[in-house]
PDB file of N, CA and C in Angstrom:
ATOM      1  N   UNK A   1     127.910 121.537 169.476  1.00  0.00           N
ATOM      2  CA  UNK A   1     127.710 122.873 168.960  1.00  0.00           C
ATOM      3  C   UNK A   1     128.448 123.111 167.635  1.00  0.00           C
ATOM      4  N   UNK A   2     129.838 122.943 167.375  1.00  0.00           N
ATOM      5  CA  UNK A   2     130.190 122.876 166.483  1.00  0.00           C
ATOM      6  C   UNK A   2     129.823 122.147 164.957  1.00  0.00           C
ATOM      7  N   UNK A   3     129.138 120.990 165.038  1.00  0.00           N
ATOM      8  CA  UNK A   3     128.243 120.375 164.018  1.00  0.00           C
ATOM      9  C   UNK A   3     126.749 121.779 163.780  1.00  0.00           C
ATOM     10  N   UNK A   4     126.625 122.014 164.653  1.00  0.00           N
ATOM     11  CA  UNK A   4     124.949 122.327 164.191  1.00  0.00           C
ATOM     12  C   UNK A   4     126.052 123.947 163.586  1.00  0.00           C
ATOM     13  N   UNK A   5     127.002 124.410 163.845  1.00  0.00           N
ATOM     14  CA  UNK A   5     127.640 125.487 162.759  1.00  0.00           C
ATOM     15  C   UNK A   5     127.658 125.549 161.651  1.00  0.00           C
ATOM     16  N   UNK A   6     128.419 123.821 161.321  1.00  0.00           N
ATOM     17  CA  UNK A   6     128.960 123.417 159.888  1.00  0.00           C
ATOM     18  C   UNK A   6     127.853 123.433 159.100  1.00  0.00           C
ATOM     19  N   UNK A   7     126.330 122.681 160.422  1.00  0.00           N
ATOM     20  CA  UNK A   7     125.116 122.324 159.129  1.00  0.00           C
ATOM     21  C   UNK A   7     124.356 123.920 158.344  1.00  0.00           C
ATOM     22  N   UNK A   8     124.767 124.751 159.806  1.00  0.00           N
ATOM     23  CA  UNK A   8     124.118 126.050 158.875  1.00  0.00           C
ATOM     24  C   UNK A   8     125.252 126.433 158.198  1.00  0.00           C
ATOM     25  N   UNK A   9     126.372 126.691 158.240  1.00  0.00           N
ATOM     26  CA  UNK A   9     127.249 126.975 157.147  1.00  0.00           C
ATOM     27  C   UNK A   9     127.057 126.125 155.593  1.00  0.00           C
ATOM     28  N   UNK A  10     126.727 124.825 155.791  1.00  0.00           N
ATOM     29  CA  UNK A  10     126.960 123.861 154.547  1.00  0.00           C
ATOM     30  C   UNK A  10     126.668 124.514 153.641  1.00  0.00           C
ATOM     31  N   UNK A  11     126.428 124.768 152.527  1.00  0.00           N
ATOM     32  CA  UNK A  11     125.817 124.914 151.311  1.00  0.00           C
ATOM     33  C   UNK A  11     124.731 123.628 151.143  1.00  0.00           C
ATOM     34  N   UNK A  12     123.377 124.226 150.861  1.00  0.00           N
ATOM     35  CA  UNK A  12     122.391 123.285 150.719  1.00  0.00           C
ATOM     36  C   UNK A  12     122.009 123.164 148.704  1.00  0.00           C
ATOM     37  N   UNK A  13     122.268 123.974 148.373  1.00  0.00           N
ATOM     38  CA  UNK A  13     122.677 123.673 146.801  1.00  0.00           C
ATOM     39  C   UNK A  13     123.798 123.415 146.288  1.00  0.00           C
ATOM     40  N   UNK A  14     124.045 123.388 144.783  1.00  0.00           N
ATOM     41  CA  UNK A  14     125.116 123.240 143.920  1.00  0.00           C
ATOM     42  C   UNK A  14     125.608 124.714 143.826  1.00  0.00           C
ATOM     43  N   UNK A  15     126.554 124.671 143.714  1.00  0.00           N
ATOM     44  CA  UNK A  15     127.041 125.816 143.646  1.00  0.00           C
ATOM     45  C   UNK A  15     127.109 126.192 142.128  1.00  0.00           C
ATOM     46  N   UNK A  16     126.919 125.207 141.006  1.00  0.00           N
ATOM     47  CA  UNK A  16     127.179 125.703 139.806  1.00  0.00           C
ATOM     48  C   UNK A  16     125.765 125.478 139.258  1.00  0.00           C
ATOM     49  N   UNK A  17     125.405 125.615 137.917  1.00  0.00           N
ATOM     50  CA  UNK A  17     123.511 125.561 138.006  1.00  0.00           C
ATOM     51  C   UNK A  17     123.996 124.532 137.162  1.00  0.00           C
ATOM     52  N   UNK A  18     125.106 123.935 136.275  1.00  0.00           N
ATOM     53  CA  UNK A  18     125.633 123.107 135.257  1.00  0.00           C
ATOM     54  C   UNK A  18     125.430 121.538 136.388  1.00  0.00           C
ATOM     55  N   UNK A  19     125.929 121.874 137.373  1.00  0.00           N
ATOM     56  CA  UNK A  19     126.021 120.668 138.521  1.00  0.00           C
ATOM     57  C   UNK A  19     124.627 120.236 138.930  1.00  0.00           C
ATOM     58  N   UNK A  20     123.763 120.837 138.689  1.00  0.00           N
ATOM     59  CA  UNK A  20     122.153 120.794 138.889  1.00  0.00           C
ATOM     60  C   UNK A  20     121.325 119.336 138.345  1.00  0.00           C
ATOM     61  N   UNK A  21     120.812 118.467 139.279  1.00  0.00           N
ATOM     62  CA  UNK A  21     120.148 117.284 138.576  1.00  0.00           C
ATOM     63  C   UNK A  21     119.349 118.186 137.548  1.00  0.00           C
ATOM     64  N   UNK A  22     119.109 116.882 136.347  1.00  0.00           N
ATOM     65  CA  UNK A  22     118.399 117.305 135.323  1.00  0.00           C
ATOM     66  C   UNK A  22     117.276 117.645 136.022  1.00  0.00           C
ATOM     67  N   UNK A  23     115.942 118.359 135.085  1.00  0.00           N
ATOM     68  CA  UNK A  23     114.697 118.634 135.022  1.00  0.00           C
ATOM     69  C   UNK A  23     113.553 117.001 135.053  1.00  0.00           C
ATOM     70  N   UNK A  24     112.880 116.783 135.597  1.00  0.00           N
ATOM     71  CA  UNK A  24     112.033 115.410 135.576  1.00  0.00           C
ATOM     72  C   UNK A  24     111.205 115.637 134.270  1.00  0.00           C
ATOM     73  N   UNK A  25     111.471 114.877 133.054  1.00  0.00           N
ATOM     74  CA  UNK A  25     110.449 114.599 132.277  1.00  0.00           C
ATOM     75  C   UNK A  25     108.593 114.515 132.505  1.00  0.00           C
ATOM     76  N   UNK A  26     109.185 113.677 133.241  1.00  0.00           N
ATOM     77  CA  UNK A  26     108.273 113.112 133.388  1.00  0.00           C
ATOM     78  C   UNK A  26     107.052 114.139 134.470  1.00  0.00           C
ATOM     79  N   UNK A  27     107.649 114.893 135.487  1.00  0.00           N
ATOM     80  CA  UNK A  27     106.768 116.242 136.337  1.00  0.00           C
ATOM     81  C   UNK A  27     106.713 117.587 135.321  1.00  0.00           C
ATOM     82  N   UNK A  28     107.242 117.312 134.381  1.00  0.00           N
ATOM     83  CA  UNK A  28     106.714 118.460 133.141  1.00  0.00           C
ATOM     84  C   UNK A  28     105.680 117.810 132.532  1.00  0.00           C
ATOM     85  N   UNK A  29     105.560 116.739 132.037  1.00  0.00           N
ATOM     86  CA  UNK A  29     104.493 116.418 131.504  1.00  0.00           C
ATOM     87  C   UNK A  29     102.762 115.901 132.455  1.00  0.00           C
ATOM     88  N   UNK A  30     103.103 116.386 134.243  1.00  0.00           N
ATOM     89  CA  UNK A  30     102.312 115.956 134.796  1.00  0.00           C
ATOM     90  C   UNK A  30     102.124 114.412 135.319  1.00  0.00           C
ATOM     91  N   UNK A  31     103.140 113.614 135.106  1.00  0.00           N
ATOM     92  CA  UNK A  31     103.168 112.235 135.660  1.00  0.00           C
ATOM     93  C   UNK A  31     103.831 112.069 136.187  1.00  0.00           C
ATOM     94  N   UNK A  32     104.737 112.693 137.741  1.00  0.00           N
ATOM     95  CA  UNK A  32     105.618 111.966 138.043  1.00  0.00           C
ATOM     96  C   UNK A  32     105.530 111.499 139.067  1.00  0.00           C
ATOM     97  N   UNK A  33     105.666 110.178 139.551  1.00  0.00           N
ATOM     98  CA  UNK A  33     105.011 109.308 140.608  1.00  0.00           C
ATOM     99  C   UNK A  33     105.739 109.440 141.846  1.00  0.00           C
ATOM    100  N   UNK A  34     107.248 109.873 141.942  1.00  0.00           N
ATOM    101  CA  UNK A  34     108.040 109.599 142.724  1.00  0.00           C
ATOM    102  C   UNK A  34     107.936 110.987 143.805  1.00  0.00           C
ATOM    103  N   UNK A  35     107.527 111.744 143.399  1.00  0.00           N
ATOM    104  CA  UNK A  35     107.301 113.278 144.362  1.00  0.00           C
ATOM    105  C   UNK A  35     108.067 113.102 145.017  1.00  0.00           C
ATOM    106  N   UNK A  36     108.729 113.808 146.353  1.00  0.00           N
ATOM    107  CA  UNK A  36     109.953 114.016 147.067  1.00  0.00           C
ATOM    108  C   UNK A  36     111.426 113.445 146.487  1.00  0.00           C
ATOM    109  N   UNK A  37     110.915 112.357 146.636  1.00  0.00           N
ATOM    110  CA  UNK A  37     111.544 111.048 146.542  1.00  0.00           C
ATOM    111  C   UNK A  37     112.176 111.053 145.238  1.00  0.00           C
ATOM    112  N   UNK A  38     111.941 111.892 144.109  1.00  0.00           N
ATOM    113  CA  UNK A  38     112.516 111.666 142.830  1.00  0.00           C
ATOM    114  C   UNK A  38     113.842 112.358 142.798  1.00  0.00           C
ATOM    115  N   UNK A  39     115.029 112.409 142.208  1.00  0.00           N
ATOM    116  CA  UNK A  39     115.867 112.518 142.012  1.00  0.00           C
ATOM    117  C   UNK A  39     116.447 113.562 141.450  1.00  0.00           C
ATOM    118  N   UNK A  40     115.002 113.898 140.495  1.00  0.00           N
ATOM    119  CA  UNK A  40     115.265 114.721 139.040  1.00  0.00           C
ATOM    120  C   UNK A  40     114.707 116.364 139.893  1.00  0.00           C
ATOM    121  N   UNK A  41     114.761 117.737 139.480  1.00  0.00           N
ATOM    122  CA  UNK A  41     114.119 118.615 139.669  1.00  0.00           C
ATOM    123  C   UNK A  41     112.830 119.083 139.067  1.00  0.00           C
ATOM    124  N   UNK A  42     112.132 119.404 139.708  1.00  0.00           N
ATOM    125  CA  UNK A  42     110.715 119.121 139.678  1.00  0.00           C
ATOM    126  C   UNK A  42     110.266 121.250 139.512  1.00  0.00           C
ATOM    127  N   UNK A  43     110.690 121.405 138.310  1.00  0.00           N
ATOM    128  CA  UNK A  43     110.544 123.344 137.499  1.00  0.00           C
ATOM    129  C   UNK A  43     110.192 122.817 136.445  1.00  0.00           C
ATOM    130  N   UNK A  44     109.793 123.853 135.819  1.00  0.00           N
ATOM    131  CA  UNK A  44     109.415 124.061 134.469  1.00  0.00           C
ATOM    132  C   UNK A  44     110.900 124.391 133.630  1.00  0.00           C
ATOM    133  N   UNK A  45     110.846 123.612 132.373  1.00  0.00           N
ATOM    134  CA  UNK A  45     112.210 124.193 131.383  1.00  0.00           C
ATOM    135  C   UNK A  45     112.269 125.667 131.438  1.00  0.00           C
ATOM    136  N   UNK A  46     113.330 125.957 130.729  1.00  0.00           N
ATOM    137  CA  UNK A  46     113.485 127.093 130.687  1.00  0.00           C
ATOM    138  C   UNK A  46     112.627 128.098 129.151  1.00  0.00           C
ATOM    139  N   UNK A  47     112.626 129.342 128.831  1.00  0.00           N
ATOM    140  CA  UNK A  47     111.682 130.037 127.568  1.00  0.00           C
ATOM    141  C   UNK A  47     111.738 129.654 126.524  1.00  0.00           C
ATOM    142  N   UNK A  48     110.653 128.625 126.112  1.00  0.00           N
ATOM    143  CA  UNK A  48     110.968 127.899 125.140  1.00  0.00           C
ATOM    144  C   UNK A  48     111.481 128.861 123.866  1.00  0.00           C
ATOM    145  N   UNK A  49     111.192 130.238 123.923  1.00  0.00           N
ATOM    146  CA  UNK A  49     111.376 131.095 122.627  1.00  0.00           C
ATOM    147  C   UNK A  49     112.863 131.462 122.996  1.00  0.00           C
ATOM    148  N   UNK A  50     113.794 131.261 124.048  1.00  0.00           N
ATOM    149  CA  UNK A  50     114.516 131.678 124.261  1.00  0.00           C
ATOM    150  C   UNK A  50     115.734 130.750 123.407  1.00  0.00           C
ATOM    151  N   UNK A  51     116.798 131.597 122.092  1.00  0.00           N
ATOM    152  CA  UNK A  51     117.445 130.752 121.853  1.00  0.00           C
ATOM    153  C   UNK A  51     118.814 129.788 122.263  1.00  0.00           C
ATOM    154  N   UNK A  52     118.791 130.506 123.410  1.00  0.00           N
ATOM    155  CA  UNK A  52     119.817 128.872 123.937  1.00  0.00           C
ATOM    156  C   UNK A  52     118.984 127.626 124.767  1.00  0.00           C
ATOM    157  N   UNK A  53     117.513 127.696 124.708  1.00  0.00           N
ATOM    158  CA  UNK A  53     116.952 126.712 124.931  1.00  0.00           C
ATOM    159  C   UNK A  53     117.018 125.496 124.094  1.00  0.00           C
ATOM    160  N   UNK A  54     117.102 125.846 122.859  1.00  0.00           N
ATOM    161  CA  UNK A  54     117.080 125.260 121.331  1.00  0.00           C
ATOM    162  C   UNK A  54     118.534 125.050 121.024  1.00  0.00           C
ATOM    163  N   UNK A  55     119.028 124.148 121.557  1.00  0.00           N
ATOM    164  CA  UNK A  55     120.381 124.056 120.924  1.00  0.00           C
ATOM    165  C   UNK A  55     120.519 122.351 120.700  1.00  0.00           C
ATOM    166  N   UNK A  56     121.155 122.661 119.344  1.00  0.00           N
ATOM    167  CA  UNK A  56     121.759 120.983 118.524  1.00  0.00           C
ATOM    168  C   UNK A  56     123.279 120.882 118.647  1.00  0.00           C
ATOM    169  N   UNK A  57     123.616 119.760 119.329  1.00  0.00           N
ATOM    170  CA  UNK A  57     125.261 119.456 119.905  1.00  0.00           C
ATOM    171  C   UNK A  57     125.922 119.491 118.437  1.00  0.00           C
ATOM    172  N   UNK A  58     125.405 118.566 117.159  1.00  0.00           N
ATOM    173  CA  UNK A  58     125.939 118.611 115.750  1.00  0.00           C
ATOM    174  C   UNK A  58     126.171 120.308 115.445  1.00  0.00           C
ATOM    175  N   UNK A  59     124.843 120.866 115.808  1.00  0.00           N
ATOM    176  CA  UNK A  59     125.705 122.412 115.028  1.00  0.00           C
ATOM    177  C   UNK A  59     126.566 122.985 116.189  1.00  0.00           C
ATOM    178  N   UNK A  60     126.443 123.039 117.067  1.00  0.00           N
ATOM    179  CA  UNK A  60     127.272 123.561 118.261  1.00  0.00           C
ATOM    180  C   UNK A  60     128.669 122.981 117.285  1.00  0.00           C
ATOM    181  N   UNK A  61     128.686 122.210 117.184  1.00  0.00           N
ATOM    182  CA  UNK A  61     130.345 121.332 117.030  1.00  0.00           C
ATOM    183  C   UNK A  61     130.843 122.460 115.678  1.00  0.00           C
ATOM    184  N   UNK A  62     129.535 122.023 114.559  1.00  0.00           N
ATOM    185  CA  UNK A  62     130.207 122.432 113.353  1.00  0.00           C
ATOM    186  C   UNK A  62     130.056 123.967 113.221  1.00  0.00           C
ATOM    187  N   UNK A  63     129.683 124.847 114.255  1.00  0.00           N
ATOM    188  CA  UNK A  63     129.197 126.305 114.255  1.00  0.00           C
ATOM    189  C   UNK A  63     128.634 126.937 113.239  1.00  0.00           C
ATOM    190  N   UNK A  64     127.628 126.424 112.923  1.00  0.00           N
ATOM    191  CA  UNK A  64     126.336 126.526 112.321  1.00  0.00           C
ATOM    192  C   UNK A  64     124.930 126.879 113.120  1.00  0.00           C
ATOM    193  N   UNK A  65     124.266 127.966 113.026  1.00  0.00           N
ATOM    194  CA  UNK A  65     123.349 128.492 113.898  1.00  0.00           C
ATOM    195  C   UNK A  65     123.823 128.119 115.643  1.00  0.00           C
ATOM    196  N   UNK A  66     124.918 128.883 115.837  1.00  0.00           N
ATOM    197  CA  UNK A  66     125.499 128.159 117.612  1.00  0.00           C
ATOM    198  C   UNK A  66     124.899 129.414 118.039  1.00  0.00           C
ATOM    199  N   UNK A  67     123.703 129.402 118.984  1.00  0.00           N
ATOM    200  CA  UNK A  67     123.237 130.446 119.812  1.00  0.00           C
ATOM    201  C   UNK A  67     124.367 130.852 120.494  1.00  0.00           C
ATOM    202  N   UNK A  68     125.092 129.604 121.407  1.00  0.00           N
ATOM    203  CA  UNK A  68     126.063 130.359 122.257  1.00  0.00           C
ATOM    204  C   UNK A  68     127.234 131.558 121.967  1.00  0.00           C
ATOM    205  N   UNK A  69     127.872 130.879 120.498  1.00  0.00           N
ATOM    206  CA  UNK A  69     128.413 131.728 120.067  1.00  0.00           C
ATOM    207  C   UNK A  69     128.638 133.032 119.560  1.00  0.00           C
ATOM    208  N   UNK A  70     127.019 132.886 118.917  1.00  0.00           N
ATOM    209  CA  UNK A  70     126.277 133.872 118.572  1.00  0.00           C
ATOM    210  C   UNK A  70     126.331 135.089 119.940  1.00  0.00           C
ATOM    211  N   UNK A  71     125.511 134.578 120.633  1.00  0.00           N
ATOM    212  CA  UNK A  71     125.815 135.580 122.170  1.00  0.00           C
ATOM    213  C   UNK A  71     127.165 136.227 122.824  1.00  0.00           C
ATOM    214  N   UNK A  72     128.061 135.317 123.038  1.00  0.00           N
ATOM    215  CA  UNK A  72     129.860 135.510 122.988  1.00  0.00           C
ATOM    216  C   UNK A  72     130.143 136.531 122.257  1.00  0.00           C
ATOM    217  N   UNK A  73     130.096 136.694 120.753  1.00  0.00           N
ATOM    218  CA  UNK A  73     130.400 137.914 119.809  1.00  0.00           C
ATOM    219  C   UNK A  73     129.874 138.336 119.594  1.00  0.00           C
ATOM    220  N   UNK A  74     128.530 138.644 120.085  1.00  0.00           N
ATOM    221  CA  UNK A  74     127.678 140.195 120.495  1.00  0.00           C
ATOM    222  C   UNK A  74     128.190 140.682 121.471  1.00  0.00           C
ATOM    223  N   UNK A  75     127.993 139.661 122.525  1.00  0.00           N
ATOM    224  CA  UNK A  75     129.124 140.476 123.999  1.00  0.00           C
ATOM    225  C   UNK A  75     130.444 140.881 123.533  1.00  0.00           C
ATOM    226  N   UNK A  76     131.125 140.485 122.486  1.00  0.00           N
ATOM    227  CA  UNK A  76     132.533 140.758 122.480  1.00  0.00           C
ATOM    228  C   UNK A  76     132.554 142.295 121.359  1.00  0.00           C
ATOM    229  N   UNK A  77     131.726 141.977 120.643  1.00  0.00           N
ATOM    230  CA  UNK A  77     131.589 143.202 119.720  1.00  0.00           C
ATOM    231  C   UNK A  77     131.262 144.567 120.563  1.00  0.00           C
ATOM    232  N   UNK A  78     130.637 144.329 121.544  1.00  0.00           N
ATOM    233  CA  UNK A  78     129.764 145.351 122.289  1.00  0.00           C
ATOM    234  C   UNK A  78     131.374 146.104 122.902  1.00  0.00           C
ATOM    235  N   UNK A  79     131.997 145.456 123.449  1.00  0.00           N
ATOM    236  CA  UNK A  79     132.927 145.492 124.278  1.00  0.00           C
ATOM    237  C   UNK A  79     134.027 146.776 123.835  1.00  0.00           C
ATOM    238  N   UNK A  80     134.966 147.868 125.043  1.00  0.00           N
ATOM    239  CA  UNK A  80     135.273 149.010 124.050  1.00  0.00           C
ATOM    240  C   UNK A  80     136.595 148.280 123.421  1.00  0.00           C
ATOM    241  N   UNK A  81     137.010 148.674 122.626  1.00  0.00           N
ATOM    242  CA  UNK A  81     138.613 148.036 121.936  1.00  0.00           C
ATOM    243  C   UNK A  81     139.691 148.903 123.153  1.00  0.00           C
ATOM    244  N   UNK A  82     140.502 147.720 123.507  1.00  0.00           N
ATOM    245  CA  UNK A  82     141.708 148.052 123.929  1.00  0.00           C
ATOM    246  C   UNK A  82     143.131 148.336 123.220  1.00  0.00           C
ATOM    247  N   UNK A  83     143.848 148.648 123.581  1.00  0.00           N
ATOM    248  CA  UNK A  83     145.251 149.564 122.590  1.00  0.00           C
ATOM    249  C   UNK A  83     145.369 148.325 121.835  1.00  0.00           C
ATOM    250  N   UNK A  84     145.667 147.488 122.431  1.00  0.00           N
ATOM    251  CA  UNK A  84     146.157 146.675 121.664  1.00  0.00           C
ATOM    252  C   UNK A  84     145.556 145.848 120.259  1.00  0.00           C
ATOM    253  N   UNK A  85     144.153 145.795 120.372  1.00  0.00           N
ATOM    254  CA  UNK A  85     143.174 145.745 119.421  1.00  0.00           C
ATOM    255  C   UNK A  85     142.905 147.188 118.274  1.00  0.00           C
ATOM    256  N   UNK A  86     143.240 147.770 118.730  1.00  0.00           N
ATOM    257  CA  UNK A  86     143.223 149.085 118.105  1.00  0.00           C
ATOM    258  C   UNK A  86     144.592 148.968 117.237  1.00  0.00           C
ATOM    259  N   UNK A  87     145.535 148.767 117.726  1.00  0.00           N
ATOM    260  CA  UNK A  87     146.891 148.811 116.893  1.00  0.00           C
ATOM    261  C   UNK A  87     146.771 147.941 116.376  1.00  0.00           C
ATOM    262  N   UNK A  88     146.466 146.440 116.585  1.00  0.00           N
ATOM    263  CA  UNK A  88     146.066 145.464 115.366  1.00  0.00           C
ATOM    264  C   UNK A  88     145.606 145.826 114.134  1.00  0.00           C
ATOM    265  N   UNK A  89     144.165 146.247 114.293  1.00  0.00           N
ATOM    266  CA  UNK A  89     143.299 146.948 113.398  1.00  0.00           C
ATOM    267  C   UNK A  89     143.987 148.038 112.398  1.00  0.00           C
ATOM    268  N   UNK A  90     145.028 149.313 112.981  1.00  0.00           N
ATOM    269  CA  UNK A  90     146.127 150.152 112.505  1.00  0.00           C
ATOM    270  C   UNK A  90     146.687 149.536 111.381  1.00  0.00           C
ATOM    271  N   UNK A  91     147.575 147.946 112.081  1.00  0.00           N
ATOM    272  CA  UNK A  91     147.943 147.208 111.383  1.00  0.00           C
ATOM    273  C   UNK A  91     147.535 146.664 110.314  1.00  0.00           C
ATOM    274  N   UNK A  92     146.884 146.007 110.143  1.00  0.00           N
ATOM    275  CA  UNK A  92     145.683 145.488 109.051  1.00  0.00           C
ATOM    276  C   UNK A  92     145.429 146.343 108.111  1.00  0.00           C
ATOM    277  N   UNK A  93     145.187 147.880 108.402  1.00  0.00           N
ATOM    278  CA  UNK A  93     144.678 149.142 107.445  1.00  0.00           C
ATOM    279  C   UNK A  93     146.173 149.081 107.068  1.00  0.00           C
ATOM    280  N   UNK A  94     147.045 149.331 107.549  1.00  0.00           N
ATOM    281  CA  UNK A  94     148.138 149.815 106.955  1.00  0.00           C
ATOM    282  C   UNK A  94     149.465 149.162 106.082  1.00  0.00           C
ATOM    283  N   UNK A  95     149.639 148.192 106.821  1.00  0.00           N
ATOM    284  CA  UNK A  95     150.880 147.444 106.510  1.00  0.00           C
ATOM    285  C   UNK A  95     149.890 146.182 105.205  1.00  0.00           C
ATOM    286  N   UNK A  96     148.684 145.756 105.776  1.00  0.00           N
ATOM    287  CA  UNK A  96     148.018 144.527 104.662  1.00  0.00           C
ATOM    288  C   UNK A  96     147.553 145.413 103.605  1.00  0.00           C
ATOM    289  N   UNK A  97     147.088 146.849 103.539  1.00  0.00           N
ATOM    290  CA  UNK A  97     146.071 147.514 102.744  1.00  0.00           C
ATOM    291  C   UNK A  97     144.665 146.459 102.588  1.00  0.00           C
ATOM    292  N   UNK A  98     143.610 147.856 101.978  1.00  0.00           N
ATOM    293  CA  UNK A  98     142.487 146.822 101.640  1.00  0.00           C
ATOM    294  C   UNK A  98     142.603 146.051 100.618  1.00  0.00           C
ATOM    295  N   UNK A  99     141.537 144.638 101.330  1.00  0.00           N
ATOM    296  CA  UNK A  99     141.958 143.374  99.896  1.00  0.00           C
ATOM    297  C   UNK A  99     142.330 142.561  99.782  1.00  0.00           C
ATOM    298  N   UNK A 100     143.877 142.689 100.919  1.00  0.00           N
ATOM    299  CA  UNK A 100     144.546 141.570 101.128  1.00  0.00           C
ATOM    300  C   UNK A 100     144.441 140.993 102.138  1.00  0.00           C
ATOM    301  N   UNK A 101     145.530 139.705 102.595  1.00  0.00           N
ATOM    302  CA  UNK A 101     144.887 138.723 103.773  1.00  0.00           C
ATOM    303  C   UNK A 101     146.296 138.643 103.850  1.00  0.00           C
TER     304      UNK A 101
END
């Protein structure tokens, strides 16, 4: 009794979607021979118009068109300022004036 607990308790996925076998090439393009039996996950990619579908590891590195990043400091811009960001900012107006660095 205790086994047939654990098996419904187990987790039958990954818990992270990063931990996820890749996508099968090869069942996106309609050829994949191995059905069950294959290894790979057998979905469609993700929106191809969507831009973190489209991402290059070279610009990721050199942050040049980085979708991800791009997304990060929209979320962070969006975000309300806390005191302490606020008195930074104080700072900057006051003690640097405009102009300087």
């Amino acid at each position: 009794a205790p086994n047939e607990l654990l098996m419904k308790l187990a987790r039958t996925t990954p818990y992270y979607k990063r931990n996820r076998a890749h996508i099968c090439s090869f069942w996106v393009k309609g050829e994949c021979k191995r059905g069950e039996e294959c290894p790979y996950r057998h979905e469609m990619p993700t929106d191809p118009n969507d831009p973190l579908a489209n991402q290059n590891i070279k610009d990721r590195y050199y942050g040049v068109d980085d979708p991800v990043a791009e997304k990060l400091l929209k979320r962070a811009a969006e975000m309300p300022k806390t005191d302490a960001a606020s008195r930074q900012d104080h700072y900057y107006s006051v003690c640097r004036g405009p102009g300087r660095q």
